[in-house]
Protein backbone atom coordinates (compact mmCIF):
# COMPACT_ATOMS: atom_id res chain seq x y z
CA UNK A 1 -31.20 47.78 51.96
CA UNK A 2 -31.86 44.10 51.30
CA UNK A 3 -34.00 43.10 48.15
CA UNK A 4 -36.92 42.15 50.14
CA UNK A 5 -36.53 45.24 51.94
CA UNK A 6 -36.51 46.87 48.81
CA UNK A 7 -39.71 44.77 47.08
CA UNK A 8 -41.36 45.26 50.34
CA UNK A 9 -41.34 48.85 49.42
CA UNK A 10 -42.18 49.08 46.23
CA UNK A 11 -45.53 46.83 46.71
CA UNK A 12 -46.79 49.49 49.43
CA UNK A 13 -46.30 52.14 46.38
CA UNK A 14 -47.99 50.61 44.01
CA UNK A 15 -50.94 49.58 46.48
CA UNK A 16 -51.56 53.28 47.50
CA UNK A 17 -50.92 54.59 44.04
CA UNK A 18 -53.59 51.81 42.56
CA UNK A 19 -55.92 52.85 45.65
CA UNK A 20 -56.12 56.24 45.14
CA UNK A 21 -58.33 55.10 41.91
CA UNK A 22 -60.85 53.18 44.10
CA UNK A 23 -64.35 55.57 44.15
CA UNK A 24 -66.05 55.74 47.74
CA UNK A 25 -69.73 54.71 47.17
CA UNK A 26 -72.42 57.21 46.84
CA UNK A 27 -74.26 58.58 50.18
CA UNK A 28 -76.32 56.79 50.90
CA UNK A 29 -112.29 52.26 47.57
CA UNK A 30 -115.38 51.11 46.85
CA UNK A 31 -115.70 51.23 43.20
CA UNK A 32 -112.96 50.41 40.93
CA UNK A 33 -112.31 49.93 37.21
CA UNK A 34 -109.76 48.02 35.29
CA UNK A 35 -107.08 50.44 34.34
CA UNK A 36 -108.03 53.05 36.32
CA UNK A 37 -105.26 55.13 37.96
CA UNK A 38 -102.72 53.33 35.59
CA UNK A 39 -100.02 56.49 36.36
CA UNK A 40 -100.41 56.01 40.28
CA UNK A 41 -100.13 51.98 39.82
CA UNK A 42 -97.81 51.31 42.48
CA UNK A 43 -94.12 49.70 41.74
CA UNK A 44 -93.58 47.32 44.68
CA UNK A 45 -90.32 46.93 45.94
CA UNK A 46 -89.65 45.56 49.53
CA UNK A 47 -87.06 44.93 51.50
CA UNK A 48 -85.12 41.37 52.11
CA UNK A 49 -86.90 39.19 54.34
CA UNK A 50 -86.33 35.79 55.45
CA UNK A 51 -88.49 32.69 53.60
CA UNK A 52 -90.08 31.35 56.11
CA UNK A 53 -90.95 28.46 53.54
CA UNK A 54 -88.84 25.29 55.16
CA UNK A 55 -87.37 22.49 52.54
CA UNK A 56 -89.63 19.94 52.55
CA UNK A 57 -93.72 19.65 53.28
CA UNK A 58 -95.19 16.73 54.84
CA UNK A 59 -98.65 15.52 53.16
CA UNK A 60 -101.21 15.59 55.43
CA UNK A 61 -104.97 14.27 54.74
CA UNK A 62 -107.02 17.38 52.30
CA UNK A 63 -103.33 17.92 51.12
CA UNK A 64 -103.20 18.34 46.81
CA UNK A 65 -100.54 18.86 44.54
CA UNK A 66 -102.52 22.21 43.63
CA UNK A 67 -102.95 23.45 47.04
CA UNK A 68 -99.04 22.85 48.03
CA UNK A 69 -97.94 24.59 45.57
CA UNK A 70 -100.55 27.43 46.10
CA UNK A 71 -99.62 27.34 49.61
CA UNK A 72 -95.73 27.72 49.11
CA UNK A 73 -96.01 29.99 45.93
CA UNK A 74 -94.68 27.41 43.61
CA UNK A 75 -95.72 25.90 39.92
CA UNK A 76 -96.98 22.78 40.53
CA UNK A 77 -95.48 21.38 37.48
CA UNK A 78 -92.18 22.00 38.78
CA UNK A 79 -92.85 20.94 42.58
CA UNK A 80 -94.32 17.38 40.78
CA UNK A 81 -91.15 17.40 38.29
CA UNK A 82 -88.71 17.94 41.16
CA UNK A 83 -90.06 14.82 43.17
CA UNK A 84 -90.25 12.50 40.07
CA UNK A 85 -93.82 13.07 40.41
CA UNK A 86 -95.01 11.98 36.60
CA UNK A 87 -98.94 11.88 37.84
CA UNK A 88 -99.54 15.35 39.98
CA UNK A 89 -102.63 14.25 41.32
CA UNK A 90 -101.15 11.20 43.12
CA UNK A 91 -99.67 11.90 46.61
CA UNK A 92 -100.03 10.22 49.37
CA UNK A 93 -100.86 11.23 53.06
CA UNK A 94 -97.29 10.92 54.85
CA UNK A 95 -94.88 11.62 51.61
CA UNK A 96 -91.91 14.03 52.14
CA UNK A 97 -91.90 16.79 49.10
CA UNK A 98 -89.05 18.54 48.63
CA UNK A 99 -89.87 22.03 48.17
CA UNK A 100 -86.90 23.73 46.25
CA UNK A 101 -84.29 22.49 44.65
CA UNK A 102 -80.83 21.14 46.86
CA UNK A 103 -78.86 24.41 45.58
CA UNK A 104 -81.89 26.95 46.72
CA UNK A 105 -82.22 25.58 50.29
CA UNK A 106 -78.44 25.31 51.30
CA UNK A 107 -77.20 24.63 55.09
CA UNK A 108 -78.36 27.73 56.88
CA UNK A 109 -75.34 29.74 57.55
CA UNK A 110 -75.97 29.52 61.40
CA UNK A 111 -75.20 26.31 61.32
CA UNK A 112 -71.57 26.45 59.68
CA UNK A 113 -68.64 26.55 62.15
CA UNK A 114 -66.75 30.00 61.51
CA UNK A 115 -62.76 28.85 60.92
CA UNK A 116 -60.62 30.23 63.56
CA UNK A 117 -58.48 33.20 62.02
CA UNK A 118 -55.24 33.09 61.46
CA UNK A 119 -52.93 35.38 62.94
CA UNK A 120 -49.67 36.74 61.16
CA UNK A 121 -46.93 38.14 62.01
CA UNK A 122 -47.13 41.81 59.93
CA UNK A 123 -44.30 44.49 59.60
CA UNK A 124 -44.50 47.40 60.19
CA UNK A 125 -46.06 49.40 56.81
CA UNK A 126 -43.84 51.91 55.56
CA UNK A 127 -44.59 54.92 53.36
CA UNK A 128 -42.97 55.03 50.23
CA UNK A 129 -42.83 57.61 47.66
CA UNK A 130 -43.97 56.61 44.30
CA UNK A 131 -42.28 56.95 41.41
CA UNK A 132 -41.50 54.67 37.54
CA UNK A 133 -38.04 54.36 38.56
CA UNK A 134 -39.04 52.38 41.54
CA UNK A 135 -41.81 50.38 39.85
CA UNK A 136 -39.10 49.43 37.13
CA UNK A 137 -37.13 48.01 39.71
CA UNK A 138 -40.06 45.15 40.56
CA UNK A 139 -38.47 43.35 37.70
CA UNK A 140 -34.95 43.25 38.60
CA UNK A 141 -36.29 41.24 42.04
CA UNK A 142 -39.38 39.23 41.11
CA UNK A 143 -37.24 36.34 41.04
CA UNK A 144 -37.47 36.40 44.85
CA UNK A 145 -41.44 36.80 45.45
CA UNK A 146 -42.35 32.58 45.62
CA UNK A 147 -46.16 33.05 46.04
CA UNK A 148 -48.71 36.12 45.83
CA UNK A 149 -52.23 35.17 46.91
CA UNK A 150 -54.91 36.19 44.22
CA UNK A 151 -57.17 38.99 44.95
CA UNK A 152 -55.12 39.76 48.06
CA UNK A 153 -52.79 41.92 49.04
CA UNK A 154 -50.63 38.87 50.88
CA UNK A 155 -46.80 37.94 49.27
CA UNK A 156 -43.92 35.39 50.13
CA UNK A 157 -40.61 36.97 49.62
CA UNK A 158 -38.00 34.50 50.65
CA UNK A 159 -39.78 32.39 53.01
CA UNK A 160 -41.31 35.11 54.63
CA UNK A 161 -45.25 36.62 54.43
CA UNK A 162 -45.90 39.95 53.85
CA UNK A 163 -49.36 41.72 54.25
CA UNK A 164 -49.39 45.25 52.49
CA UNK A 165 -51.95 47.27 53.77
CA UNK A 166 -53.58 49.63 51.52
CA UNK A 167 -53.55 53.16 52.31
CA UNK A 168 -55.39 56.17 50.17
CA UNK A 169 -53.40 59.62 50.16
CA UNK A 170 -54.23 60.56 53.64
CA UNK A 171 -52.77 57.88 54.89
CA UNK A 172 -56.10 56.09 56.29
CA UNK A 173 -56.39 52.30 55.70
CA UNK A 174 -58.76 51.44 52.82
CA UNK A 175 -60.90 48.19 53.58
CA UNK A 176 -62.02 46.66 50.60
CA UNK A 177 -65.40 46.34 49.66
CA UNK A 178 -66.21 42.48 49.73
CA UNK A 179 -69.98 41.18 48.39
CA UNK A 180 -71.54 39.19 51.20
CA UNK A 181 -73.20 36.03 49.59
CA UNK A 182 -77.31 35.50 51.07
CA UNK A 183 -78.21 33.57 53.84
CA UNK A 184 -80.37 30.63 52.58
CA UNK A 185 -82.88 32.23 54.17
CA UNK A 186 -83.27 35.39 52.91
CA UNK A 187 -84.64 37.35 49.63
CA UNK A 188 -82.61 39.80 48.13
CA UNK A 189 -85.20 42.17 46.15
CA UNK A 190 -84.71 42.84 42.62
CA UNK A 191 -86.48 45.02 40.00
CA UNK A 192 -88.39 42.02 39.10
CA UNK A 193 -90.22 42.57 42.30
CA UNK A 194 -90.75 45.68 41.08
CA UNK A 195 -94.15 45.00 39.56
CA UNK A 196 -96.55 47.36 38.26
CA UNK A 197 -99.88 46.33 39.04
CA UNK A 198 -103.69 46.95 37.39
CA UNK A 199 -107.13 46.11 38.34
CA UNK A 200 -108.67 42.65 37.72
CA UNK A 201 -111.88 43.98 36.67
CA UNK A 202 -114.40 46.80 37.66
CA UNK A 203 -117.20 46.48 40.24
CA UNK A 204 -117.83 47.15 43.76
CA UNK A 205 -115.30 45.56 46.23
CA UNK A 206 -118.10 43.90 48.48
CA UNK A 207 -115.47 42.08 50.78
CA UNK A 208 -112.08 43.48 51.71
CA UNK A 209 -108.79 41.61 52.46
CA UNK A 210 -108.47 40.66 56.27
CA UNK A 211 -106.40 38.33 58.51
CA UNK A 212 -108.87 38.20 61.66
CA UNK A 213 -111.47 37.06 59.14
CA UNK A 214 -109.05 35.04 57.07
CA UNK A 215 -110.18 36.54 53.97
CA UNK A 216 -107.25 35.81 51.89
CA UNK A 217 -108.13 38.73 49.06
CA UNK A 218 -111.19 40.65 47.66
CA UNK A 219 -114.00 40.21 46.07
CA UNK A 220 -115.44 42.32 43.42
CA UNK A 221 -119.20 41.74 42.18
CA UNK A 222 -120.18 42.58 38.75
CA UNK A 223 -121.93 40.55 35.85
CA UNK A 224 -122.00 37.20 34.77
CA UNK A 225 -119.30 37.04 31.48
CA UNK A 226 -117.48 40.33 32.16
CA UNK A 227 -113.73 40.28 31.17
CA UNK A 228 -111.84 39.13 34.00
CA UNK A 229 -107.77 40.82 33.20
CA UNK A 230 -104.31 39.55 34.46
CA UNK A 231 -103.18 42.07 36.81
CA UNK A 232 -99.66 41.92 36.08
CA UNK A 233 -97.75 40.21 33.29
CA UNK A 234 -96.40 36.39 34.09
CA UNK A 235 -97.12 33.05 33.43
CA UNK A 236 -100.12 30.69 33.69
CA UNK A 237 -99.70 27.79 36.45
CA UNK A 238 -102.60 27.05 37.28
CA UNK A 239 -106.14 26.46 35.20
CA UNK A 240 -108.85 24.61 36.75
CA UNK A 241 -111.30 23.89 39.56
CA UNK A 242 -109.42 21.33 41.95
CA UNK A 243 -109.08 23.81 44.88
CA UNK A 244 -111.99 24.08 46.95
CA UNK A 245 -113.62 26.98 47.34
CA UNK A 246 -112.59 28.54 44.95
CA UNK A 247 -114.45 27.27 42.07
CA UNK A 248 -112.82 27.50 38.56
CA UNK A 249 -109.39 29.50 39.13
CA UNK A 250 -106.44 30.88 37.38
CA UNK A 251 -102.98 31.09 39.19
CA UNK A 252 -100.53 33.53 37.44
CA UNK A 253 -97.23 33.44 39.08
CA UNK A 254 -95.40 36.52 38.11
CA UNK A 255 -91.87 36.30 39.27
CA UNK A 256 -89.85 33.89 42.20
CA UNK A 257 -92.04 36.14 44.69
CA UNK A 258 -95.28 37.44 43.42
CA UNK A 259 -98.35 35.31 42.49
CA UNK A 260 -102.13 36.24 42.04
CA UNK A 261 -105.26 34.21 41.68
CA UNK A 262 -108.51 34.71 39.86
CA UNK A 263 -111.65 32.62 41.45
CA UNK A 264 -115.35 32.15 40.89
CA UNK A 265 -114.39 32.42 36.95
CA UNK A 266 -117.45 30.97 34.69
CA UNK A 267 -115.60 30.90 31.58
CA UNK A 268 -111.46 30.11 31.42
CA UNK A 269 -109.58 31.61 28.54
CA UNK A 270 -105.94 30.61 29.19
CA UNK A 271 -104.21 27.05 29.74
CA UNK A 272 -101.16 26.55 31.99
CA UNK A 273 -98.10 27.28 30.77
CA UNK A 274 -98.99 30.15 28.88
CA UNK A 275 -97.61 33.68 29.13
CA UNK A 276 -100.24 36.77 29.91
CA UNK A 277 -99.70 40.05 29.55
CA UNK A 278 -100.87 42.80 31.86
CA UNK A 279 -104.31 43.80 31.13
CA UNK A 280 -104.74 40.49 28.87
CA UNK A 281 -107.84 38.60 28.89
CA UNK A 282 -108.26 35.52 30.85
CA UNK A 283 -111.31 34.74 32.17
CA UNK A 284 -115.33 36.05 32.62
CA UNK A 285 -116.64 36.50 35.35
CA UNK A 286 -119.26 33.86 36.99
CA UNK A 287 -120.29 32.29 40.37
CA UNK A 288 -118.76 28.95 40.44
CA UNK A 289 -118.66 27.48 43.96
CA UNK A 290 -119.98 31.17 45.14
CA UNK A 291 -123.30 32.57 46.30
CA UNK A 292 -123.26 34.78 43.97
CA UNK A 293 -121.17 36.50 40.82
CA UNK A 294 -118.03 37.69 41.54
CA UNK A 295 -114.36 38.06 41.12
CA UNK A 296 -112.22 36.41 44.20
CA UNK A 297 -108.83 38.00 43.90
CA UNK A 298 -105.52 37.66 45.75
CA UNK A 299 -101.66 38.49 45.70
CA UNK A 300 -99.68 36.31 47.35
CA UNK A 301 -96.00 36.98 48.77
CA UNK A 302 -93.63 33.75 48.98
CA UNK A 303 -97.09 31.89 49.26
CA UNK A 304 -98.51 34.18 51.93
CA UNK A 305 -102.08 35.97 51.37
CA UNK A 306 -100.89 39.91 51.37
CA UNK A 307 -103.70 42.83 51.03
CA UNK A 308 -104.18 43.53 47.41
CA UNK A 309 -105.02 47.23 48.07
CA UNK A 310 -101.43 47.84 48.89
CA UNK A 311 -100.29 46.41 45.08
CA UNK A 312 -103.18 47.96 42.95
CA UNK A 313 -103.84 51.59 41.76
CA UNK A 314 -105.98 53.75 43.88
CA UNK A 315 -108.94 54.99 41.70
């Protein structure tokens, strides 16, 4: 037996002896009050989608800083900060804004060329029993392995390449478990979509969410100064009244996904930039740019309006 007969040999031992470690994976409302149903708030997880959200976003005329971001589900300080915008409320009709950073919005994988395989020439694997008196012998012919490829199981013994394929004790081949990277596109869930969510006030929901009608949330009527409460913990992006219809509004984004806004406010008790808590405090309830007073709420998904009702407690 040659020595890279022999080496040959003693790498398919020691790859089924290390495989035999490897674990298979397991087997696979009318009336509402803030608070209420706090046990039955719902945890949302769902799964990846695709962003639609493209790169950039063209300014068209009625286009703000505030209502981009609000569209895309951004923080307007960082969409202004990643254009070099220093004054967020010049834009002009016509200007290109990059949406995400360059790393976030790669080439879409579609696009890349797959590289042609390359084909070896692989002996024939041979069982070998294993034993320490075999394993010693690795030393007395490492001289003659040039070149092992790192996290392979690929070797150069004298000019020639060897593949070992690893085999568990039945004999079967094991195929490693390799971590697929994202598609630019898509949005891998994570517990911090995972939100638990509480009601922005109490009142009767006089308007329900709907897409025919293009009502974007609900509304809730009550009385002028009740305490208007962030519905799930994040941070403040948005204070003010510069998006119409909506009169004086809150934006709380609460994670890369999840954002929720709070309209028709009469008195604002938070400034942008600052962290809530769920349940906090942030506004009072009032009419502004509204027939009449009321609470305007909405969650929005990657910038899309979503139905509230399927994020809040049932009470």
């Amino acid at each position: 037996m040659t020595n890279q007969q022999l080496l040959y040999g003693l790498i398919v031992a020691a790859g089924m002896s290390a495989c035999t470690l490897i674990q298979p994976p397991e087997a696979e409302h009318n009336t509402v009050k803030p608070n209420a149903g706090r046990t039955e708030a719902a945890h949302i997880r769902v799964a990846g989608e695709k962003d639609w959200r493209p790169p950039t976003h063209q300014v068209i005329k009625g286009d703000t800083m505030y209502s981009i971001a609000f569209y895309y589900g951004l923080d307007y300080h960082e969409l202004a900060e990643l254009n070099g915008i220093k004054d967020p409320r010049v834009i002009k009709i016509g200007q290109v804004l990059r949406l995400f950073p360059v790393t976030e919005k790669a080439t879409p994988v579609e696009d890349v060329k797959p590289t042609e395989p390359v084909l070896k020439d692989q002996p024939k694997v041979v069982k070998y029993g294993y034993n320490e008196a075999a394993m010693a012998k690795i030393d007395e012919v490492q001289s003659i392995v040039t070149h092992t490829t790192p996290g392979s199981n690929t070797y150069t013994i004298e000019g020639a390449t060897i593949e070992v394929t690893p085999l568990n004790h039945k004999g079967e081949v094991i195929h490693p478990k390799v971590d697929t990277p994202p598609a630019d596109n898509q949005i891998i869930n994570t517990e911090e979509d995972a939100l638990q969510w509480d009601m922005p006030t109490s009142g009767k929901i006089i308007a329900q969410f709907s897409e025919a009608a293009n009502r974007k949330g609900i509304d809730i009527a009550g009385k002028l100064g009740q305490s208007i409460l962030a519905s799930a913990p994040g941070k403040v992006v948005y204070s003010g009244s510069g998006l119409r219809g909506y009169g004086k509004l809150i934006i709380i984004k609460h994670n890369k996904t999840y954002l929720s806004a709070y309209a028709h406010n009469d008195k604002v008790l938070v400034k942008e930039g600052q962290s809530v808590k769920r349940g906090e405090k942030i506004a009072e309830m009032g009419k502004t740019d509204a027939d009449q007073v009321k609470l305007h709420f909405e969650v929005r998904r990657l910038g899309k309006p979503v139905d509230p009702a399927k994020f809040l407690p049932k009470s």
